[in-house]
C-alpha atoms as a PDB file:
ATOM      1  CA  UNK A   1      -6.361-136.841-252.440  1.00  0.00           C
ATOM      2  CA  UNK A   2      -4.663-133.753-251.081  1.00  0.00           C
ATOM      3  CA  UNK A   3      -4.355-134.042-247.045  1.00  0.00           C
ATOM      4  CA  UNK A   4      -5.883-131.658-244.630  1.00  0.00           C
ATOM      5  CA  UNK A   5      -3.850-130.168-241.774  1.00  0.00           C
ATOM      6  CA  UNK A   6      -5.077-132.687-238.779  1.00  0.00           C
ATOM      7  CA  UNK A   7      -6.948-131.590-236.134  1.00  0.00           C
ATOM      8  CA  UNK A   8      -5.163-130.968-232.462  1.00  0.00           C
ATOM      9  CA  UNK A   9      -6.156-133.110-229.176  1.00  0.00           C
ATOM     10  CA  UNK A  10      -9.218-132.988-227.829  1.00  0.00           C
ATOM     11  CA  UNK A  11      -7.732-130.570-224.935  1.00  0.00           C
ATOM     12  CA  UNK A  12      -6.392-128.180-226.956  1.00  0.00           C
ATOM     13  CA  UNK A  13      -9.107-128.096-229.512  1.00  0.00           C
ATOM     14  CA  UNK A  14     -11.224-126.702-226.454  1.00  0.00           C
ATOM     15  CA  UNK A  15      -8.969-124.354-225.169  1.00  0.00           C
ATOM     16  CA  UNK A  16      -8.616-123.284-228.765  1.00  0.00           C
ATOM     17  CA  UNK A  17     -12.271-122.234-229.089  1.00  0.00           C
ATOM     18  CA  UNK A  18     -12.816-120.773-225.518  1.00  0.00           C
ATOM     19  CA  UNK A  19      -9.681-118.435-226.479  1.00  0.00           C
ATOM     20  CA  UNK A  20     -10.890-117.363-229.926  1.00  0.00           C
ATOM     21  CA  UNK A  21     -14.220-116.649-228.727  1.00  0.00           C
ATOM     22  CA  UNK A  22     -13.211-114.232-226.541  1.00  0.00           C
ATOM     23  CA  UNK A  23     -10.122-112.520-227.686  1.00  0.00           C
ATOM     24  CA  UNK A  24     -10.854-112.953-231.924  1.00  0.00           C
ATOM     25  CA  UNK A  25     -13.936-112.169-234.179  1.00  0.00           C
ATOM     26  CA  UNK A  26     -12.049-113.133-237.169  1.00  0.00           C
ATOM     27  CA  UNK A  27      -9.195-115.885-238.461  1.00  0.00           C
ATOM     28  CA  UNK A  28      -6.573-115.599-236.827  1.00  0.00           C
ATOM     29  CA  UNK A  29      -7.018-111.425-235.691  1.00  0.00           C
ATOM     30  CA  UNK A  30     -10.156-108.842-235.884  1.00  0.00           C
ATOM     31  CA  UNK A  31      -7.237-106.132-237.447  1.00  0.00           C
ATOM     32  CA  UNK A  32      -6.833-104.717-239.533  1.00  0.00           C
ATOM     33  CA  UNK A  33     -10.030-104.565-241.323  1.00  0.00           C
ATOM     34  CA  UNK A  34     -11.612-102.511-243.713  1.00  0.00           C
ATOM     35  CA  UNK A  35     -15.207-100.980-244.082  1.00  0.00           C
ATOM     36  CA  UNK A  36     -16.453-104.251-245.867  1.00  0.00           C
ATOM     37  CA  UNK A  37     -15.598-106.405-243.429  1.00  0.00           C
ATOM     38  CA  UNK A  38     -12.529-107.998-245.337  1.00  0.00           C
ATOM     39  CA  UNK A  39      -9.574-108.954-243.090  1.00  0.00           C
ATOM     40  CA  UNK A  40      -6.130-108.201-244.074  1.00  0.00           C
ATOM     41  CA  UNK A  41      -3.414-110.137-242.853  1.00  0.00           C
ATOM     42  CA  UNK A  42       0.689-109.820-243.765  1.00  0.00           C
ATOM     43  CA  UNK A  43       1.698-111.686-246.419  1.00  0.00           C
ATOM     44  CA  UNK A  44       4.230-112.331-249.083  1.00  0.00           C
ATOM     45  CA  UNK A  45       3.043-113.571-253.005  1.00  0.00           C
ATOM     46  CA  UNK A  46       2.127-117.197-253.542  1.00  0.00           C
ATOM     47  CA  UNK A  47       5.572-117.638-255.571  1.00  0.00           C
ATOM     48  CA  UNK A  48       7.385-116.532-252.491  1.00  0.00           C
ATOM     49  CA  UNK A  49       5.466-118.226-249.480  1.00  0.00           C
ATOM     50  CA  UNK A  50       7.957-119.818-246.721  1.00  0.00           C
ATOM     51  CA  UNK A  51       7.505-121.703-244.356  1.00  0.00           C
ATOM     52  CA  UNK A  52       7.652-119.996-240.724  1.00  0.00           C
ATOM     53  CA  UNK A  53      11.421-120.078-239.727  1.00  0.00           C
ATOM     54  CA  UNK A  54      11.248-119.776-236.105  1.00  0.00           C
ATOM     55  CA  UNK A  55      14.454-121.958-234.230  1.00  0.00           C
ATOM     56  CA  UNK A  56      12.375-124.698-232.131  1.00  0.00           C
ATOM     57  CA  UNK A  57      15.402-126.293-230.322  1.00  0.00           C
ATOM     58  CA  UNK A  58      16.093-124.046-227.748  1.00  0.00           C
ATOM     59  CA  UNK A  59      12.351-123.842-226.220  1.00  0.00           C
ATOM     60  CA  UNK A  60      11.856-125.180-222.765  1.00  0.00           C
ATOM     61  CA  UNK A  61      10.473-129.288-222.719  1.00  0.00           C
ATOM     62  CA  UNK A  62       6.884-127.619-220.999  1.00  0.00           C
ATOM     63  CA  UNK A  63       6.589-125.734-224.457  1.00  0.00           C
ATOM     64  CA  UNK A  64       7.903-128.087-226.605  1.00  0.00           C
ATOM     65  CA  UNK A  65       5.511-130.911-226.157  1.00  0.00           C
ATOM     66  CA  UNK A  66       2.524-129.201-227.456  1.00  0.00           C
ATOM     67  CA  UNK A  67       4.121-129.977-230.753  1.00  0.00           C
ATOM     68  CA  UNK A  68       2.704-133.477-230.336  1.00  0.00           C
ATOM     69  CA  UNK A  69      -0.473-131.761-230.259  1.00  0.00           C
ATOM     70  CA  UNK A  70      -0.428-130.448-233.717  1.00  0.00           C
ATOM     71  CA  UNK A  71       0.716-126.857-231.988  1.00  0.00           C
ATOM     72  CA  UNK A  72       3.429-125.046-233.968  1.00  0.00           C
ATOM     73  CA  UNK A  73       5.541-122.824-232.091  1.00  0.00           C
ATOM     74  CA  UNK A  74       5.804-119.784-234.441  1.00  0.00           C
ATOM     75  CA  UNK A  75       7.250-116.971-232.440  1.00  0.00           C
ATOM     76  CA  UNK A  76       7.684-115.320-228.767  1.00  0.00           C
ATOM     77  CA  UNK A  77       6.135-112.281-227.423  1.00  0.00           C
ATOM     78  CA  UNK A  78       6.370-109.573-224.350  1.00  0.00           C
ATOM     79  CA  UNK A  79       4.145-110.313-221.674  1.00  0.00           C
ATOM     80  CA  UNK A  80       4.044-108.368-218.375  1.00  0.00           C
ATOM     81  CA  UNK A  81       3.921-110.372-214.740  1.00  0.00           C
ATOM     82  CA  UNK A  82       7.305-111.833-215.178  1.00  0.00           C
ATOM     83  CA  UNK A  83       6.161-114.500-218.317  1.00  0.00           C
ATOM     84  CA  UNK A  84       7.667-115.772-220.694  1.00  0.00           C
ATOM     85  CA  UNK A  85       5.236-115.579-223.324  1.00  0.00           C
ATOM     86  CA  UNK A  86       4.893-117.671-227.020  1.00  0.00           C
ATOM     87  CA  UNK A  87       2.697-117.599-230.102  1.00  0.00           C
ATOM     88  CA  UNK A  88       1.309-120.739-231.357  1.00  0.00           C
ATOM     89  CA  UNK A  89      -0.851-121.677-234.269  1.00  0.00           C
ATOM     90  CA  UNK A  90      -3.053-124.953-234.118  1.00  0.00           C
ATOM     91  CA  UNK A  91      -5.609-125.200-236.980  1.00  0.00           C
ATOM     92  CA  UNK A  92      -5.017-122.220-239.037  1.00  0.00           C
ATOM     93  CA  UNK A  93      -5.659-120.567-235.810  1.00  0.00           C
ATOM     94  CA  UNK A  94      -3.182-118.141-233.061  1.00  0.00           C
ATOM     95  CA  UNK A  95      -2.211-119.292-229.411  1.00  0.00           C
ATOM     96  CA  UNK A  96      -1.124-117.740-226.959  1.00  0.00           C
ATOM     97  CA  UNK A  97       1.189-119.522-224.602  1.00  0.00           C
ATOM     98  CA  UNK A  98       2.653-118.628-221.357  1.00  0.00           C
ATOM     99  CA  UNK A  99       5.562-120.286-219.494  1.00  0.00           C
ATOM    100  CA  UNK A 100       5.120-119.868-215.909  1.00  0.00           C
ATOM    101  CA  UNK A 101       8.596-118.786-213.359  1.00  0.00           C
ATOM    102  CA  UNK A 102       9.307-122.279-212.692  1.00  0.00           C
ATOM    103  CA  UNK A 103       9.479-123.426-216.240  1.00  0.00           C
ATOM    104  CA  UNK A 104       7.943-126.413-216.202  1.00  0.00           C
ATOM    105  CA  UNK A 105       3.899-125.327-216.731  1.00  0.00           C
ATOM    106  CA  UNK A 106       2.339-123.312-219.685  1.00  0.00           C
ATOM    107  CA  UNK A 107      -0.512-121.675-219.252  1.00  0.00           C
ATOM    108  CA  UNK A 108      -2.909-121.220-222.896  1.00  0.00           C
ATOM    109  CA  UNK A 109      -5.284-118.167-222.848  1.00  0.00           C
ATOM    110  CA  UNK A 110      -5.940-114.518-223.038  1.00  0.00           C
ATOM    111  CA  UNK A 111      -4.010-112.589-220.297  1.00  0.00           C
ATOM    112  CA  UNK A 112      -6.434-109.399-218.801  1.00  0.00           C
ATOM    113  CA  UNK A 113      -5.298-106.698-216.898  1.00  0.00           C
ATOM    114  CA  UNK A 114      -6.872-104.684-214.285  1.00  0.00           C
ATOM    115  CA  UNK A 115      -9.396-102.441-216.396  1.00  0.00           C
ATOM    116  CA  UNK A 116     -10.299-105.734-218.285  1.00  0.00           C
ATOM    117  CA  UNK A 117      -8.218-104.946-221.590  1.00  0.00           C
ATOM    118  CA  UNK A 118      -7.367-108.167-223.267  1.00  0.00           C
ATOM    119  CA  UNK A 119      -2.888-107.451-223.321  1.00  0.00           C
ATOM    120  CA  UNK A 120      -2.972-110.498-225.436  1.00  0.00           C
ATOM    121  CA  UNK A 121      -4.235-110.029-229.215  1.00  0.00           C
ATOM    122  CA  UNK A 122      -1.179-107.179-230.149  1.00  0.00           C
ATOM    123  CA  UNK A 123       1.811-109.272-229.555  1.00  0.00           C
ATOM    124  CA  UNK A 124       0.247-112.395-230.312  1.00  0.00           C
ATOM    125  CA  UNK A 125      -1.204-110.992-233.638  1.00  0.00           C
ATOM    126  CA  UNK A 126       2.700-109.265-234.246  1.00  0.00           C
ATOM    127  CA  UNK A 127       4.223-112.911-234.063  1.00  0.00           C
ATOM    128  CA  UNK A 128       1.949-115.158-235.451  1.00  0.00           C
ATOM    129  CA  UNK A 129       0.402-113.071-238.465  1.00  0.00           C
ATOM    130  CA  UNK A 130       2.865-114.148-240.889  1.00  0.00           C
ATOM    131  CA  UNK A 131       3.419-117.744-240.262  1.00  0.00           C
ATOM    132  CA  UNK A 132      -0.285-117.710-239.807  1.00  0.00           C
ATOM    133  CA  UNK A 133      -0.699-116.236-243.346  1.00  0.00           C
ATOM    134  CA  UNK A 134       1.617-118.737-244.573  1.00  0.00           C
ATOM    135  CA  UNK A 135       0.299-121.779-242.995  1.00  0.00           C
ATOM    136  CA  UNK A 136      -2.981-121.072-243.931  1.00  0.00           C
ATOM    137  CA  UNK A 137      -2.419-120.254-248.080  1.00  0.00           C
ATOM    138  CA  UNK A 138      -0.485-123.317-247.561  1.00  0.00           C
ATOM    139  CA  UNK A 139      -3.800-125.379-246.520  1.00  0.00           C
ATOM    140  CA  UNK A 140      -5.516-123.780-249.420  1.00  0.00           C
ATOM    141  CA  UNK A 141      -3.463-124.607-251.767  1.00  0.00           C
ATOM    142  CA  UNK A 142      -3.106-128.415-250.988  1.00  0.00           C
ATOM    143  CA  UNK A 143      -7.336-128.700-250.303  1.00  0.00           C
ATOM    144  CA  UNK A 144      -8.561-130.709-252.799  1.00  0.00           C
ATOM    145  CA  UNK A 145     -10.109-128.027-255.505  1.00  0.00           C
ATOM    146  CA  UNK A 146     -11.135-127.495-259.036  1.00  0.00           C
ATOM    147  CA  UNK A 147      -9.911-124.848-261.276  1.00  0.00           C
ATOM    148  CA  UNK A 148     -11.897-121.788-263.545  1.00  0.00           C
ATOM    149  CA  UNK A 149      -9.474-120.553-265.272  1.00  0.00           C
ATOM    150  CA  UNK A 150      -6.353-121.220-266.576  1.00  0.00           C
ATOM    151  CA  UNK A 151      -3.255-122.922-265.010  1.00  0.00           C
ATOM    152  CA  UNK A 152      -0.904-119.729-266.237  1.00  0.00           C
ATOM    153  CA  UNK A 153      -2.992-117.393-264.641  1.00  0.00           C
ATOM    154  CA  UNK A 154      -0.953-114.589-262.750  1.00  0.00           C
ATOM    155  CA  UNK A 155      -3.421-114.304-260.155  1.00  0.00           C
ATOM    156  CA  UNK A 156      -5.116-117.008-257.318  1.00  0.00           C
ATOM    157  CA  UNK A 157      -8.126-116.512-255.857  1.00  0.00           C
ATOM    158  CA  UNK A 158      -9.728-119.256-253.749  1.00  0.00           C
ATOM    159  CA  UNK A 159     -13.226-119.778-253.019  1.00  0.00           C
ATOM    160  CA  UNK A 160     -15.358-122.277-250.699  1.00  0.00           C
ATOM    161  CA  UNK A 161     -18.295-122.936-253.019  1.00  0.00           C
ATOM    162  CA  UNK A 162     -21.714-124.563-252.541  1.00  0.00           C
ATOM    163  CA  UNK A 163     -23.038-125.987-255.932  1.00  0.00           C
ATOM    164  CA  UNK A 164     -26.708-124.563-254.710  1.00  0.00           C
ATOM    165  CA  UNK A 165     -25.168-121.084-253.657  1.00  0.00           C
ATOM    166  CA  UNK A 166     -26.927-118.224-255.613  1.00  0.00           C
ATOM    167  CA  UNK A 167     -24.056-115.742-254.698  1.00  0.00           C
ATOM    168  CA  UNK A 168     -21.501-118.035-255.576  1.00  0.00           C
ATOM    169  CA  UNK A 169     -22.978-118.259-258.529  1.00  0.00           C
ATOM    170  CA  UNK A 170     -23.213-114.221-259.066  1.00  0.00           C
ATOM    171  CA  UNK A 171     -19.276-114.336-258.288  1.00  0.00           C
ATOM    172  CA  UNK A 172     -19.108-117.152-260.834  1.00  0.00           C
ATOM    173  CA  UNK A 173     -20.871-114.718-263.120  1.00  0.00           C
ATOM    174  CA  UNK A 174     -19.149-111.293-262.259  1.00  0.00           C
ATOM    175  CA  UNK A 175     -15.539-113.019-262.670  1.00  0.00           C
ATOM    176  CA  UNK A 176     -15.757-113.956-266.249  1.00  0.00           C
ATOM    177  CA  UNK A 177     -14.257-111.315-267.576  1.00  0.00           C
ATOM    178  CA  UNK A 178     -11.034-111.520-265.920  1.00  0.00           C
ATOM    179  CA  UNK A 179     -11.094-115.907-266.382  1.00  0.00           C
ATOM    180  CA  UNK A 180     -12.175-115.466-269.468  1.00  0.00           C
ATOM    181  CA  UNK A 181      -9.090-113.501-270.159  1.00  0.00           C
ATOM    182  CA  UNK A 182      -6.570-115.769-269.002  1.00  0.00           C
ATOM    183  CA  UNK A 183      -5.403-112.969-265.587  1.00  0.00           C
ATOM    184  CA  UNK A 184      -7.615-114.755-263.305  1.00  0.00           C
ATOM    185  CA  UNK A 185      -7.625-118.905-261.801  1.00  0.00           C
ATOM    186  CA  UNK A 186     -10.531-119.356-259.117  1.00  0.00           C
ATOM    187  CA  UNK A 187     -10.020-122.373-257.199  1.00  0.00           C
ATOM    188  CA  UNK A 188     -13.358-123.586-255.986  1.00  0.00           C
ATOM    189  CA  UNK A 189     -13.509-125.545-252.531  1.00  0.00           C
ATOM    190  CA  UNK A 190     -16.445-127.575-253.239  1.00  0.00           C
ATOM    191  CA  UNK A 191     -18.420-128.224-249.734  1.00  0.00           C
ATOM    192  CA  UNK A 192     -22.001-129.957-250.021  1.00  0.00           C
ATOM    193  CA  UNK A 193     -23.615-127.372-246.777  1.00  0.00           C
ATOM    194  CA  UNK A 194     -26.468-125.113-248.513  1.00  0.00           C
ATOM    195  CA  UNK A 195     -29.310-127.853-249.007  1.00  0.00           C
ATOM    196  CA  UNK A 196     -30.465-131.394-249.196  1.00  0.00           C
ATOM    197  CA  UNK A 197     -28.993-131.477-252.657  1.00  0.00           C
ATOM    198  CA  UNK A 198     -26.049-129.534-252.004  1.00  0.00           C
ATOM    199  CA  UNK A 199     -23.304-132.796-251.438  1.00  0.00           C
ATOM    200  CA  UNK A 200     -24.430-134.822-254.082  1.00  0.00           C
ATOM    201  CA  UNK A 201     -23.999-132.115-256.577  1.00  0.00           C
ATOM    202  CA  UNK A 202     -20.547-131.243-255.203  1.00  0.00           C
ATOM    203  CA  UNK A 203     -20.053-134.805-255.584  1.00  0.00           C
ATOM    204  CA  UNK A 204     -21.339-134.879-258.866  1.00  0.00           C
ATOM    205  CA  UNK A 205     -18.817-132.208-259.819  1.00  0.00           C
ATOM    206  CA  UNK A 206     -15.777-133.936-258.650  1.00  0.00           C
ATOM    207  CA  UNK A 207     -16.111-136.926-259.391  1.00  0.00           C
ATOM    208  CA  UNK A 208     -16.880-135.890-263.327  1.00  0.00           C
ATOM    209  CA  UNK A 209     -14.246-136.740-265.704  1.00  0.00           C
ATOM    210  CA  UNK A 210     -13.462-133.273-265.943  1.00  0.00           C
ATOM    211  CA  UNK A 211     -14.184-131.552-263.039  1.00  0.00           C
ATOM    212  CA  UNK A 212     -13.288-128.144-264.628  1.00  0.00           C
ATOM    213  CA  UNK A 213     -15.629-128.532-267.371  1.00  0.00           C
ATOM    214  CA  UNK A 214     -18.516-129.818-265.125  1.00  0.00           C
ATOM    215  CA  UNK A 215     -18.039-127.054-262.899  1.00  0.00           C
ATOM    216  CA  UNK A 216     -18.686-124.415-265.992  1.00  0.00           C
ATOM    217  CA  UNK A 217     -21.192-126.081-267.622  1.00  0.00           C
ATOM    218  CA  UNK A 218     -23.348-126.848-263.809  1.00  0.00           C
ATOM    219  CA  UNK A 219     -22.603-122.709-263.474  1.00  0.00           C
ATOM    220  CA  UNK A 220     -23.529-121.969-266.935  1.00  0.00           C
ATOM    221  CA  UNK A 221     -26.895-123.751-266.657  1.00  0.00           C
ATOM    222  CA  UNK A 222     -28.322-121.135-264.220  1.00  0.00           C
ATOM    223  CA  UNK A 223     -30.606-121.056-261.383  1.00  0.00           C
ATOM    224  CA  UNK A 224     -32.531-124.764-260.373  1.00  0.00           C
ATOM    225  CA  UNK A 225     -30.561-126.309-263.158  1.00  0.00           C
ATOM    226  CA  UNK A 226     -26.780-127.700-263.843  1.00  0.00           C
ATOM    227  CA  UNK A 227     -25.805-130.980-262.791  1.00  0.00           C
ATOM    228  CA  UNK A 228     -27.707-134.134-260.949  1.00  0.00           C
ATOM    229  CA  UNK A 229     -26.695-134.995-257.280  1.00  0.00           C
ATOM    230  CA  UNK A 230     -25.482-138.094-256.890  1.00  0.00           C
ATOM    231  CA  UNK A 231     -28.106-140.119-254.747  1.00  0.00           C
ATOM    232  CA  UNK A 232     -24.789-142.444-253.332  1.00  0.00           C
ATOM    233  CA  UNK A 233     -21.715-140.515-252.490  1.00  0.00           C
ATOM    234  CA  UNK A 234     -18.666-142.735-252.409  1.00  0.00           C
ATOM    235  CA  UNK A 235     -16.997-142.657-249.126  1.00  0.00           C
ATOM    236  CA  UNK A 236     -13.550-141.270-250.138  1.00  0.00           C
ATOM    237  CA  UNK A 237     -15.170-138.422-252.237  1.00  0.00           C
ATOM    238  CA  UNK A 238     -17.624-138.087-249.126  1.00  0.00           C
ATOM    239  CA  UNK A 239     -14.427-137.491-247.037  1.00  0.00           C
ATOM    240  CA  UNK A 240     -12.920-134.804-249.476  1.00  0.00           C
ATOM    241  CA  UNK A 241     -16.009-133.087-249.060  1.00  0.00           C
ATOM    242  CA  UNK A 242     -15.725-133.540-244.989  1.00  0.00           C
ATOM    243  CA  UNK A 243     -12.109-132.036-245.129  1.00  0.00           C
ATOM    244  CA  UNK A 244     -13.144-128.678-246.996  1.00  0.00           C
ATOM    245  CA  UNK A 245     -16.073-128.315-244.635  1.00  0.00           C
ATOM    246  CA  UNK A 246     -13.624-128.708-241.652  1.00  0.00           C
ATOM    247  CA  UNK A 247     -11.457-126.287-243.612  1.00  0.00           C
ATOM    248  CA  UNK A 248     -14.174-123.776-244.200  1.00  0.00           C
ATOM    249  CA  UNK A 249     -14.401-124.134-240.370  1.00  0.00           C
ATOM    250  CA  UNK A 250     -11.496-123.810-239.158  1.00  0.00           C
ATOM    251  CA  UNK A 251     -11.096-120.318-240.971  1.00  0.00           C
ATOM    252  CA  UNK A 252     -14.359-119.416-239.398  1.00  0.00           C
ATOM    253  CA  UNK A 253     -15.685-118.843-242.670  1.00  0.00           C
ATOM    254  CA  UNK A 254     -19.762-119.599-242.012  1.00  0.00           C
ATOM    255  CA  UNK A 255     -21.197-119.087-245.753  1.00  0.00           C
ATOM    256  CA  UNK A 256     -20.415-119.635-249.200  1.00  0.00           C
ATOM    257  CA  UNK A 257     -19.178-117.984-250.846  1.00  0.00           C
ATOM    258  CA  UNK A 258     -15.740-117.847-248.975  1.00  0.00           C
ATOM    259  CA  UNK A 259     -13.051-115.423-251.132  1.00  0.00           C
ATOM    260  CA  UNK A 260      -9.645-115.706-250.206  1.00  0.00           C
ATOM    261  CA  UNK A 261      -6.626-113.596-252.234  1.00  0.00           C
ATOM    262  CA  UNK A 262      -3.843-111.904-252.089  1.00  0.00           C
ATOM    263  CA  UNK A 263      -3.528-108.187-253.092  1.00  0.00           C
ATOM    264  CA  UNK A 264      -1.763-106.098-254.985  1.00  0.00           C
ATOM    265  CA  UNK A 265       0.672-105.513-251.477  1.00  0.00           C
ATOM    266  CA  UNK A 266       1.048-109.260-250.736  1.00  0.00           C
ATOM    267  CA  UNK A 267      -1.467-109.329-248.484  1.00  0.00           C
ATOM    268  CA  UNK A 268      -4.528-112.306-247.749  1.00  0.00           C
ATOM    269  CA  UNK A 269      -7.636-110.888-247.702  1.00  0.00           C
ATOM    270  CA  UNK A 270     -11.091-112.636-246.774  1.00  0.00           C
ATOM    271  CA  UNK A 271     -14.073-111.830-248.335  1.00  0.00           C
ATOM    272  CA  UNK A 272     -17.289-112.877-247.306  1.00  0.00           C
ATOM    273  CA  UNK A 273     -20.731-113.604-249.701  1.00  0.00           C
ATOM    274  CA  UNK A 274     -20.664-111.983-253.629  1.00  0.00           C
ATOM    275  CA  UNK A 275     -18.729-108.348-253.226  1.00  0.00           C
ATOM    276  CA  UNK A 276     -20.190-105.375-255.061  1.00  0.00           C
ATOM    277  CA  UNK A 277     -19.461-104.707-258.322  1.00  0.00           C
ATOM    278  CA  UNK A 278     -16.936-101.674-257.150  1.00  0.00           C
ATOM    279  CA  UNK A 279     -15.142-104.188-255.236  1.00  0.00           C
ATOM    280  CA  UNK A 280     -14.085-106.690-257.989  1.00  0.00           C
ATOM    281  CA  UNK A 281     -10.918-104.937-258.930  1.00  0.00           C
ATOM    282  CA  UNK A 282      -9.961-105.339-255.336  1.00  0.00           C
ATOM    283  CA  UNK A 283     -10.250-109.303-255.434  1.00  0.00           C
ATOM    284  CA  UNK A 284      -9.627-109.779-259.124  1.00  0.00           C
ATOM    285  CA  UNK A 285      -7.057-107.335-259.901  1.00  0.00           C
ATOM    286  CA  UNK A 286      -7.461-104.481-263.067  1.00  0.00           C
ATOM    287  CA  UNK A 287      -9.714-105.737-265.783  1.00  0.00           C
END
């Protein structure tokens, strides 16, 4: 079973949310985005991803011990007042840290100034966009997923799917022609959150002897058809099917289908529910 980035102390999972509720819309930043909605983040192609490079050793103690929290200093960042200010990511998601005068307190929020204008999101969205690119194809990739498509295909796209999902079925539908082709592999992040039925057939599906070939042939079958749900759900596929829901969460995503790929430029795009047909190229690539 592929592992999960853990989830941060109970302290700083708070703090996490009260932050992103306030200063971000989206994973990770609410720019740039286009007129469907999609959010475009920096990054380089899958072949190439690093990990984030930034020189830990040198940060004060105060700042250093919120690795123990599952924080990972990622960068540092101009902040007026007389701060020293640092970007974190915890969960696939951007923090902003600030080290008071004495250096020995942090303090983890958005910073306001006197109109009200959140002074946070620009710098902290400048230091953490790649690494938070990175880190989060990173958790994509090691989710536990089944493949359309073939293993030599040029281009990833990956995709939290509901078994019960009508538009992930439509995407299921509208992709064939560049799966079918060999240009395309969707990776499909089964989660079980649509209906009654919805875990046992996600169950159903990977727990098949070919978990590829289930997939197809539950897709193929069409609407109120395809596979059985399991009626008992074995506790270690149960928690595979926890993990990507966590996942799904954690990236804010809060339907199926989820899209997640990188374009032509390099960069990770989100996009959210079955795109138009007009927008396929964009996620797919030329037919």
């Amino acid at each position: 079973m592929s592992r999960i980035h853990p989830g941060t102390h109970r302290f700083v999972r708070g703090l996490v949310a009260s932050i992103l509720c306030a200063a971000y819309a989206a994973p990770g930043f609410t720019e740039p985005t286009d007129a469907s909605g999609k959010i475009t983040v920096k990054e380089v192609p899958s072949a190439a991803v690093k990990k984030p490079s930034f020189n830990t050793d040198h940060l004060p103690a105060v700042v250093k011990s919120l690795e123990q929290h599952d924080v990972q200093i990622v960068g540092e960042f101009k902040a007026p007042g007389g701060l020293q200010a640092y970007a974190g990511i915890t969960q696939q998601q951007p923090l902003a840290i600030y080290l008071t005068p004495d250096g020995k307190h942090v303090i983890i929020g958005t910073m306001m100034d006197e109109e009200g204008t959140d002074i946070t999101q620009a710098g902290l969205a400048q230091a953490t966009i790649g690494p938070w690119t990175t880190l989060t194809w990173e958790a994509l990739s090691e989710s536990q997923w089944v493949a359309d498509g073939k293993d030599t295909a040029p281009h990833i796209v990956y995709m939290f799917t509901d078994p019960n999902c009508p538009f992930c079925h439509k995407f299921w539908e509208q992709a064939r022609p560049w799966v079918d082709s060999g240009k395309v592999q969707i990776r499909h992040i089964l989660v079980g959150v649509l209906t009654e039925t919805s875990p046992g057939k996600a169950a159903a599906v990977l727990m098949a002897d070919d978990p590829s070939l289930a997939l197809h042939e539950h897709e193929s079958a069409g609407k109120d058809k395809g596979i059985a749900p399991l009626e008992k759900i074995p506790s270690e596929t149960e928690a595979v099917l926890n993990a990507n829901a966590q996942l799904m969460q954690q990236l804010e995503i809060q339907g199926t289908p989820g899209i997640l790929y990188l374009d032509q430029e390099g960069k990770l795009q989100i996009q959210r529910g079955a795109p138009l047909d007009e927008h396929l190229e964009q996620i797919l690539g030329p037919r």
